[in-house]
C-alpha atoms as a PDB file:
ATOM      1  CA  UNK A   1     -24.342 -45.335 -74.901  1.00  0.00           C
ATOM      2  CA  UNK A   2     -21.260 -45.675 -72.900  1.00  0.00           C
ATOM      3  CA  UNK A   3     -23.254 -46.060 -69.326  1.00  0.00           C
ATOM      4  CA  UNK A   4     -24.496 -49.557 -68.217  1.00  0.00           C
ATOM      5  CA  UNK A   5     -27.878 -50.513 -66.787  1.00  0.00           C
ATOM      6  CA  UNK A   6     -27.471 -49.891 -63.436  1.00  0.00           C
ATOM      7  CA  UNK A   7     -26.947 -46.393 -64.423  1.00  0.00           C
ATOM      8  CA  UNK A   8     -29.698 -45.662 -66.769  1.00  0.00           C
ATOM      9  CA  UNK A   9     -32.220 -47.571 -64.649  1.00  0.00           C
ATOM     10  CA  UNK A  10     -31.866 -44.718 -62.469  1.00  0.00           C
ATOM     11  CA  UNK A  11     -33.516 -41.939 -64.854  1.00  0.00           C
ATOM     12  CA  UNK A  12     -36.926 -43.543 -64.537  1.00  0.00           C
ATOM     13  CA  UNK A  13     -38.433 -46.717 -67.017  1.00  0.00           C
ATOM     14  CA  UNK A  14     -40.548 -44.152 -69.283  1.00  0.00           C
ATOM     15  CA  UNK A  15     -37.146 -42.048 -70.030  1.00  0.00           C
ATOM     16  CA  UNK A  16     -35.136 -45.478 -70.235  1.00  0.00           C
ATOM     17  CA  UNK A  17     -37.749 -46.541 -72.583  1.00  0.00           C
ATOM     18  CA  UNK A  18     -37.744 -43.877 -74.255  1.00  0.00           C
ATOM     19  CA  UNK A  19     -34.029 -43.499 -74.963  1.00  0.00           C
ATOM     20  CA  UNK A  20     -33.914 -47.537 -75.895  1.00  0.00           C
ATOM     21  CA  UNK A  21     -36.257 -46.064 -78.934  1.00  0.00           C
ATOM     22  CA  UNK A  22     -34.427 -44.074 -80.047  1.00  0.00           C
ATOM     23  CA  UNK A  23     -30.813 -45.973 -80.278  1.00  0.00           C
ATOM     24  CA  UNK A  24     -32.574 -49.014 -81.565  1.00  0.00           C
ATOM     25  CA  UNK A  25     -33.992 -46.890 -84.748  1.00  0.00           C
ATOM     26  CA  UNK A  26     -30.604 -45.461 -85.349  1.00  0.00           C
ATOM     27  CA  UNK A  27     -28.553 -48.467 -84.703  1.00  0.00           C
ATOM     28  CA  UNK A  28     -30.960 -49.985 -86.816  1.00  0.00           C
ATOM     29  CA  UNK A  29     -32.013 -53.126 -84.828  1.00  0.00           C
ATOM     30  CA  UNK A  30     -28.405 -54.163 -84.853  1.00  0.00           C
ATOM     31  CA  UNK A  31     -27.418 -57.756 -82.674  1.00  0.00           C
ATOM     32  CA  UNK A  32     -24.925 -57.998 -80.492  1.00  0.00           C
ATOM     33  CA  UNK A  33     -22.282 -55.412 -80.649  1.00  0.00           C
ATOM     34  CA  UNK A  34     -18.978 -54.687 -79.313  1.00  0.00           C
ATOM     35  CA  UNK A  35     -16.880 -51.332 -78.498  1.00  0.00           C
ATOM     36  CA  UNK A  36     -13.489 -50.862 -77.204  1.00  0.00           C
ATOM     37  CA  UNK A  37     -10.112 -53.400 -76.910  1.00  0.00           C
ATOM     38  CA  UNK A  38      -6.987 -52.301 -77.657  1.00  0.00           C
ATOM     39  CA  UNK A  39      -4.643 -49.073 -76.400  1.00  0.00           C
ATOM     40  CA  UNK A  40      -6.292 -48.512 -72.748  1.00  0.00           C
ATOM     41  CA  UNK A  41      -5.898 -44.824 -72.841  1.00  0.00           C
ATOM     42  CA  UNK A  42      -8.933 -44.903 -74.674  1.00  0.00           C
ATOM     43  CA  UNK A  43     -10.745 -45.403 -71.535  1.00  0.00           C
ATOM     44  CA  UNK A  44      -9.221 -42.550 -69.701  1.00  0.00           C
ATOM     45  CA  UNK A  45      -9.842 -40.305 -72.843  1.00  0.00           C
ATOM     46  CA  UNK A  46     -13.816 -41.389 -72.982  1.00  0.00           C
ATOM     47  CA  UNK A  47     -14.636 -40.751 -69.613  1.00  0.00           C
ATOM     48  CA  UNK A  48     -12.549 -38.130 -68.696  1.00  0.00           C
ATOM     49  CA  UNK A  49     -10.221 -40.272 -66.433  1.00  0.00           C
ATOM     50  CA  UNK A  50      -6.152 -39.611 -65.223  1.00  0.00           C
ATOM     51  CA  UNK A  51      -4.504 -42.915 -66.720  1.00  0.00           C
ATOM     52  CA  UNK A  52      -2.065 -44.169 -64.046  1.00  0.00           C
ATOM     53  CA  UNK A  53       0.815 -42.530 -63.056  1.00  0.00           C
ATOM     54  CA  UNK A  54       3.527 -45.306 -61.749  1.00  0.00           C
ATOM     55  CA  UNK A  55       1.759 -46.688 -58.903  1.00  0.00           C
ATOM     56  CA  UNK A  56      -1.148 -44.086 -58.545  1.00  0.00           C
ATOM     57  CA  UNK A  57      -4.520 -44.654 -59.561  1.00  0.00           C
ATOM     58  CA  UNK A  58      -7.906 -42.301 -60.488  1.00  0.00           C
ATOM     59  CA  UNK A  59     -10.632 -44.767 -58.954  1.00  0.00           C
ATOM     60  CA  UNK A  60     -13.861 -43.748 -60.499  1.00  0.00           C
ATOM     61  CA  UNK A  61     -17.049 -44.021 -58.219  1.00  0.00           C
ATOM     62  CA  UNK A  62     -20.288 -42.514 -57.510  1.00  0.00           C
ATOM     63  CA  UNK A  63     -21.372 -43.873 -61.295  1.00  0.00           C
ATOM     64  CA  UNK A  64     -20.010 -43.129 -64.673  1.00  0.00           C
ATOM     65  CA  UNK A  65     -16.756 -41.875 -63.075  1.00  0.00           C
ATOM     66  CA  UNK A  66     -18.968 -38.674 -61.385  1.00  0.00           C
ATOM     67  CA  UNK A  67     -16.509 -38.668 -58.545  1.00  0.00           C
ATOM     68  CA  UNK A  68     -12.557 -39.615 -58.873  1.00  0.00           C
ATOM     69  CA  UNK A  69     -10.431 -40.417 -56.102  1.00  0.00           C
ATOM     70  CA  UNK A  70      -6.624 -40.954 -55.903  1.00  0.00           C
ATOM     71  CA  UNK A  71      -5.336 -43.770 -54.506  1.00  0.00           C
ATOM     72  CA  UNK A  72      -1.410 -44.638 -53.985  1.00  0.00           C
ATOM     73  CA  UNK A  73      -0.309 -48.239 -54.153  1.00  0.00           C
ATOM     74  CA  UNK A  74       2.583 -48.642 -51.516  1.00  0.00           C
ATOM     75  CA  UNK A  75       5.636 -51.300 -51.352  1.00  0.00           C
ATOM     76  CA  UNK A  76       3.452 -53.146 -48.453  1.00  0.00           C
ATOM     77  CA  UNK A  77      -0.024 -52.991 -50.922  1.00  0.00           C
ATOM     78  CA  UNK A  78       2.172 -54.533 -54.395  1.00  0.00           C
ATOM     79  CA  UNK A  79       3.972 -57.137 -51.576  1.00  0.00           C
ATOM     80  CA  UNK A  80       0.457 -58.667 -50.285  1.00  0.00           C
ATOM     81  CA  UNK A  81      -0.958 -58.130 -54.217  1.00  0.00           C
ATOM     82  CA  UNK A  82       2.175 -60.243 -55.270  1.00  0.00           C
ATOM     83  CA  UNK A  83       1.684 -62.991 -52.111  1.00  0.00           C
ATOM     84  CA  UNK A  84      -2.393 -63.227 -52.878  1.00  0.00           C
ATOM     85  CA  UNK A  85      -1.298 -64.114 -56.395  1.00  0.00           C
ATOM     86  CA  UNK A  86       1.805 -66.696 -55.284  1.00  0.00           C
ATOM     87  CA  UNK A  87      -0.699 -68.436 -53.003  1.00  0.00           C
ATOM     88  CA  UNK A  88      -3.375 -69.100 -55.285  1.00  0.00           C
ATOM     89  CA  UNK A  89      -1.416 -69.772 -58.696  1.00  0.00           C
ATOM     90  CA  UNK A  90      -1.257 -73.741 -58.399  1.00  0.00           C
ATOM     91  CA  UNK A  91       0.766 -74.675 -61.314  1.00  0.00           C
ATOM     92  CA  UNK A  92       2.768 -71.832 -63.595  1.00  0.00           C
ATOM     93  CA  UNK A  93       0.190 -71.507 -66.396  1.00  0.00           C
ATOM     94  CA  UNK A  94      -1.932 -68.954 -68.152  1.00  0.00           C
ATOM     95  CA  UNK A  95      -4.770 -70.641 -66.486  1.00  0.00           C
ATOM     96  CA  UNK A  96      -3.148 -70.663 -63.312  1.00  0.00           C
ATOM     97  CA  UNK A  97      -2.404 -67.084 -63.709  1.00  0.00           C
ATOM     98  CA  UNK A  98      -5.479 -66.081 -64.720  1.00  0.00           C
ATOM     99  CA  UNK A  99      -7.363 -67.392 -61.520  1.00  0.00           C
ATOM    100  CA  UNK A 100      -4.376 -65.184 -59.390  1.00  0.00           C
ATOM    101  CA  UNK A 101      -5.816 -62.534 -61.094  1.00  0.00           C
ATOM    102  CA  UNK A 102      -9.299 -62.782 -60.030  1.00  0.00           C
ATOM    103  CA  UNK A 103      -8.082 -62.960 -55.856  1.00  0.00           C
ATOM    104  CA  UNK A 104      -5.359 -59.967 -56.859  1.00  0.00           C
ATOM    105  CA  UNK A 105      -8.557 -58.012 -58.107  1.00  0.00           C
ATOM    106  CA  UNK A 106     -10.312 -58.997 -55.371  1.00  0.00           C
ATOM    107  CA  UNK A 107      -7.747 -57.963 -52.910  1.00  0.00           C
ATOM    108  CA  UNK A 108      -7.210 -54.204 -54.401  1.00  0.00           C
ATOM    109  CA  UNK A 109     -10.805 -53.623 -54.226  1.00  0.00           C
ATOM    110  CA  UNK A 110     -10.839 -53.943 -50.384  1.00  0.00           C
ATOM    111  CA  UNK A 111      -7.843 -51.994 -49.754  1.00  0.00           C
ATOM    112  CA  UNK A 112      -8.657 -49.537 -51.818  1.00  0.00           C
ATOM    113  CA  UNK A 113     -12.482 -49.567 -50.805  1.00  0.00           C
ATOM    114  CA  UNK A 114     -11.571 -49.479 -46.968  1.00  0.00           C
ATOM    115  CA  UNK A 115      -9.146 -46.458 -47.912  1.00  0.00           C
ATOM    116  CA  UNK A 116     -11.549 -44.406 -50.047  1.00  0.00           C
ATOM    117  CA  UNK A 117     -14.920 -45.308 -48.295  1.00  0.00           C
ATOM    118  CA  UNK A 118     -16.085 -47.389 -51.204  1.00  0.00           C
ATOM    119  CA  UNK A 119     -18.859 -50.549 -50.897  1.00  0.00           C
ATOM    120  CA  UNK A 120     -20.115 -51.531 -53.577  1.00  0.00           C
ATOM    121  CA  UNK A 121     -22.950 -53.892 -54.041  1.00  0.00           C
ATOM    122  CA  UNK A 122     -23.207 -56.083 -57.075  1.00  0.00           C
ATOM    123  CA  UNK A 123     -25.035 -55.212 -59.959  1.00  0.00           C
ATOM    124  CA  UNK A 124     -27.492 -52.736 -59.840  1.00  0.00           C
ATOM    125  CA  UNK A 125     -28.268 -50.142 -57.272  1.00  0.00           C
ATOM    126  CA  UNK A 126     -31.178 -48.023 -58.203  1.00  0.00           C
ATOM    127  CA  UNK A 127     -29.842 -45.562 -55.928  1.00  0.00           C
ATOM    128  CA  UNK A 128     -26.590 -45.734 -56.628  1.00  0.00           C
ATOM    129  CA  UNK A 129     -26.003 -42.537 -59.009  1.00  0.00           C
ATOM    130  CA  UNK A 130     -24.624 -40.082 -57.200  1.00  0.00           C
ATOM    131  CA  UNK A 131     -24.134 -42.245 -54.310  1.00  0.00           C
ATOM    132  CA  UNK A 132     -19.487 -42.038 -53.847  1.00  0.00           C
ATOM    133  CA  UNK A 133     -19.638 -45.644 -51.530  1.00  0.00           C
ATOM    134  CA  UNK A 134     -21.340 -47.418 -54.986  1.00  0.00           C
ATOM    135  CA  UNK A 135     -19.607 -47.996 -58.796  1.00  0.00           C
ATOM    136  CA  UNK A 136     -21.575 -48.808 -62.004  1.00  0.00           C
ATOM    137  CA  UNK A 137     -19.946 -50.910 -64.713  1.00  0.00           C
ATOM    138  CA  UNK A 138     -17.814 -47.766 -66.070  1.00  0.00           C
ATOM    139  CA  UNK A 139     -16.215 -47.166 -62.669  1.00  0.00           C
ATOM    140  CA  UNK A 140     -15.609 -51.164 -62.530  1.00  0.00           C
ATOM    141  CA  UNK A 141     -13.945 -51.862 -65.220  1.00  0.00           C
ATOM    142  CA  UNK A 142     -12.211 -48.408 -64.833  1.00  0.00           C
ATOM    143  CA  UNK A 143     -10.688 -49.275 -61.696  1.00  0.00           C
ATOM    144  CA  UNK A 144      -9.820 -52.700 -62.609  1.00  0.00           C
ATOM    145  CA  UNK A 145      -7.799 -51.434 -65.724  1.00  0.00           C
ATOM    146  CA  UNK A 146      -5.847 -49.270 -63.519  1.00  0.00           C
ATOM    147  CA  UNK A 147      -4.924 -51.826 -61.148  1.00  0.00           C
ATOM    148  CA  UNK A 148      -4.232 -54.273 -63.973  1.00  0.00           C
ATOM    149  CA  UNK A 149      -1.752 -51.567 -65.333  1.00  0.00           C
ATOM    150  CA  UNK A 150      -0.030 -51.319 -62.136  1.00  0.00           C
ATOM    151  CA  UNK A 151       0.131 -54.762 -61.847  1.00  0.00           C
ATOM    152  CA  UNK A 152       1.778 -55.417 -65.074  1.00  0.00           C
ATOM    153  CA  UNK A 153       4.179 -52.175 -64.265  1.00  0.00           C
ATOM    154  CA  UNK A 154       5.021 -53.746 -61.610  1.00  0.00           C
ATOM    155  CA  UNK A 155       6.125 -57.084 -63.339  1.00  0.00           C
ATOM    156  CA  UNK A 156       3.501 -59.430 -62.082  1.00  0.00           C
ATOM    157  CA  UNK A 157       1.709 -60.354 -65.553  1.00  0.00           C
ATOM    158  CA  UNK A 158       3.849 -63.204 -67.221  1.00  0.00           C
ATOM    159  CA  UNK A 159       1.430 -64.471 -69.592  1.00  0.00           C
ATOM    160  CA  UNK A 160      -1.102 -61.710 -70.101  1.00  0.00           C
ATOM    161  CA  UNK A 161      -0.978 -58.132 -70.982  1.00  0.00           C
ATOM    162  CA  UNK A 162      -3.721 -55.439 -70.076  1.00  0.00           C
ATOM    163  CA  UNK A 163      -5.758 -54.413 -73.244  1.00  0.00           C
ATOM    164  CA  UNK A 164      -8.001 -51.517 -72.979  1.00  0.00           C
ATOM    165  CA  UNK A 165     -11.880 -52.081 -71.924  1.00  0.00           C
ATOM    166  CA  UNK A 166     -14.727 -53.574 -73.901  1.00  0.00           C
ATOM    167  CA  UNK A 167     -18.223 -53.189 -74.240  1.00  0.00           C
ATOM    168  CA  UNK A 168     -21.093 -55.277 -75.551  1.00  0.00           C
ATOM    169  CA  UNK A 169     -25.057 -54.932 -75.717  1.00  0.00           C
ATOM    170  CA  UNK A 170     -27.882 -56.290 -77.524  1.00  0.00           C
ATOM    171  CA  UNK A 171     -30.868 -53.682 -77.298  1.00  0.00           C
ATOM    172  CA  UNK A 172     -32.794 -55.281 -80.192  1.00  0.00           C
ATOM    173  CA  UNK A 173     -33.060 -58.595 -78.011  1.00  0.00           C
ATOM    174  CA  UNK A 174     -33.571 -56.481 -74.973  1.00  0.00           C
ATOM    175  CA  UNK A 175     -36.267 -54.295 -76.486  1.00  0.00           C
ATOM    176  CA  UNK A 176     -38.254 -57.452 -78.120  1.00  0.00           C
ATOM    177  CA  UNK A 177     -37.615 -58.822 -74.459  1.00  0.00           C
ATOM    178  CA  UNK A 178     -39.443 -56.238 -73.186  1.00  0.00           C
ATOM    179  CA  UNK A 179     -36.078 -56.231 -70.752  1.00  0.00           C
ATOM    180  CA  UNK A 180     -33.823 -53.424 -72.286  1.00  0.00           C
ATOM    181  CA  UNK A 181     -31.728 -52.831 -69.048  1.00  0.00           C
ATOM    182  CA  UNK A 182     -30.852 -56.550 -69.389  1.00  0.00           C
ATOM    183  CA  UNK A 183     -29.205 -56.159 -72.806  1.00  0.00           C
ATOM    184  CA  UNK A 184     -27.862 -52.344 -72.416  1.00  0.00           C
ATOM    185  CA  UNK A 185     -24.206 -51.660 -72.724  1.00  0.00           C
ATOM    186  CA  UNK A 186     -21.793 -52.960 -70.328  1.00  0.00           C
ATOM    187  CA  UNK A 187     -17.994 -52.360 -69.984  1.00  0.00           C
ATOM    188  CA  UNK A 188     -14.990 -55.043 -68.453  1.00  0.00           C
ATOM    189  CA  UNK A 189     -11.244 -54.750 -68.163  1.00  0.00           C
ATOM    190  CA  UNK A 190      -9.585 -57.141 -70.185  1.00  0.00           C
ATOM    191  CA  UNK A 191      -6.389 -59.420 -70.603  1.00  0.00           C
ATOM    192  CA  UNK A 192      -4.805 -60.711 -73.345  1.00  0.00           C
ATOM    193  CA  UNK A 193      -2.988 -64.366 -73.526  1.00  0.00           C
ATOM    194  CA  UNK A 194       0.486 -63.627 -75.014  1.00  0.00           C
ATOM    195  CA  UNK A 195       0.443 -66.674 -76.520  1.00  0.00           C
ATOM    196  CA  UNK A 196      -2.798 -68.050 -77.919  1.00  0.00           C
ATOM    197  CA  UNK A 197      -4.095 -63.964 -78.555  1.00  0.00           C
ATOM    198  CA  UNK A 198      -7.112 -64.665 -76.344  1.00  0.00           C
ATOM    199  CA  UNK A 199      -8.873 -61.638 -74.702  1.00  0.00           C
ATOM    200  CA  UNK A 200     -10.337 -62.393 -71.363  1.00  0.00           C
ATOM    201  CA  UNK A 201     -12.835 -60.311 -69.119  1.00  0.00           C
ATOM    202  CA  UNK A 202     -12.200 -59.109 -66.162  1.00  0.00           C
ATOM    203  CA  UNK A 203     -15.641 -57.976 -64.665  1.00  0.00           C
ATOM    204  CA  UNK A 204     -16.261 -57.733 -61.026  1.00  0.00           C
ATOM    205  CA  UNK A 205     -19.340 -55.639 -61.618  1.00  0.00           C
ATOM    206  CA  UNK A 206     -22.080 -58.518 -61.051  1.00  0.00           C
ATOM    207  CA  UNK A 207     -20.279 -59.321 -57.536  1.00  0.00           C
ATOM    208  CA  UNK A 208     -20.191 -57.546 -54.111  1.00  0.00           C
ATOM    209  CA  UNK A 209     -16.940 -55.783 -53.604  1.00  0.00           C
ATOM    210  CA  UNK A 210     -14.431 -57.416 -52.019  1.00  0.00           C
ATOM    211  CA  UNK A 211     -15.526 -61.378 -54.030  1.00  0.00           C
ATOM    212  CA  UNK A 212     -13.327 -62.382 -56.896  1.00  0.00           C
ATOM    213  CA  UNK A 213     -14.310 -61.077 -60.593  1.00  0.00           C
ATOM    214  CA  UNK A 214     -15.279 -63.453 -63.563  1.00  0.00           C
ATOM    215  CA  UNK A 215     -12.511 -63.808 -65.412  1.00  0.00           C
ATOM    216  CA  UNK A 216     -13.821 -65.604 -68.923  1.00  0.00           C
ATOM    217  CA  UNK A 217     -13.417 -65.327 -72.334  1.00  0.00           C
ATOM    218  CA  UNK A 218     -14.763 -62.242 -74.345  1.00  0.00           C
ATOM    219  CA  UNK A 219     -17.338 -64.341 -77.023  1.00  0.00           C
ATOM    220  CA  UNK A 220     -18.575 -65.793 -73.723  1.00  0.00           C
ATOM    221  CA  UNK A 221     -18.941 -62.718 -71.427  1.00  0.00           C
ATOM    222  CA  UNK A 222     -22.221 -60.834 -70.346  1.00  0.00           C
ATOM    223  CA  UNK A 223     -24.238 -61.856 -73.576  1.00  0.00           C
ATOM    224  CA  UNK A 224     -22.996 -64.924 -75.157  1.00  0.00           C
ATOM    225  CA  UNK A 225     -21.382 -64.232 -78.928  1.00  0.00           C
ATOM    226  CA  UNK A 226     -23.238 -65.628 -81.903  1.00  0.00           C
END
């Protein structure tokens, strides 16, 4: 249940269908439901993933983290990361800091995309599994942990701190829908406001590679909390 739609679109609608069948009976028609938050090495632990080690990364790819590839932040990358962010933040807020965020994301995608030979489309790619230039939501909000945690190592974060991934998905919407892919589990990265408690996601997964990810709170993210 961990993969999003883009990857299960790829096995085929009958086996898609089929497998929707089966976890609505035994999730028992449940609503909207979430998975994850809290101490990010869960993420590395579920999908088999090295969590950061000072300023190297594991950037998942291919789909579902199929193919890993290290990637070494140097002093010049965490200098233009930190000048992105002072150029964009227009006031010293959460807000503000949020919204340096997004471009810092942004940013780190290219380099490390240009680096590793990774373009990824938004959304889904029918194709994509298998394919090491593409990432599903798993290798998204992956990645974008890992850069968040080098960011905050790296003393950037003043008023948010990384929490691990989260997931949400309706299938018994999606199945009376008749649109299960629409409503299948989806991962983001998300921040935490130090002051106010308020989890944020970070999810570049609906945008091309190289745009700036939504960055909104959790109740309101992919399906809207009841």
């Amino acid at each position: 249940m961990y993969r999003c739609a883009s990857a299960l679109a790829n096995r085929g609608s009958k086996a898609l269908q089929a497998r929707t069948l089966v976890i609505l009976f035994t999730a028992g028609l449940s609503g909207c439901v979430y998975a994850g938050g809290g101490d990010p090495r869960m993420q590395y632990a579920r999908f088999g993933v090295d969590p950061p080690q000072g300023n190297q990364v594991t950037v998942c790819h291919a789909y579902t983290c199929r193919m890993q590839s290290s990637y070494t932040f140097s002093k010049q990358d965490l200098a233009d990361i930190r000048a992105v962010m002072a150029k964009t933040k227009r006031a010293d807020t959460p807000f503000e800091e949020r919204r340096a965020i997004a471009y810092a994301i942004a940013l780190i995608d290219v380099k490390v995309g240009n680096k590793l030979g990774i373009h990824d489309k938004a959304g889904m790619q029918f194709a994509g599994s298998g394919d090491p230039t593409q990432e599903d939501c798993v290798d998204v909000s992956t990645n974008t942990l890992s850069y968040l945690l080098v960011m905050q190592a790296n003393g950037m974060l003043k008023y948010h701190t990384v929490d691990s991934t989260m997931s949400k998905e309706n299938l018994a919407k999606g199945f009376a829908a008749l649109d299960p892919v629409k409503y299948w589990p989806h991962w983001s990265a998300i921040i935490k406001d130090n002051t106010t408690g308020q989890k944020y996601a970070v999810d570049r997964w609906p945008f091309d590679q190289g745009e700036n990810p939504a960055v909104v709170k959790v109740e309101d993210w992919y399906i809207k909390s009841r």
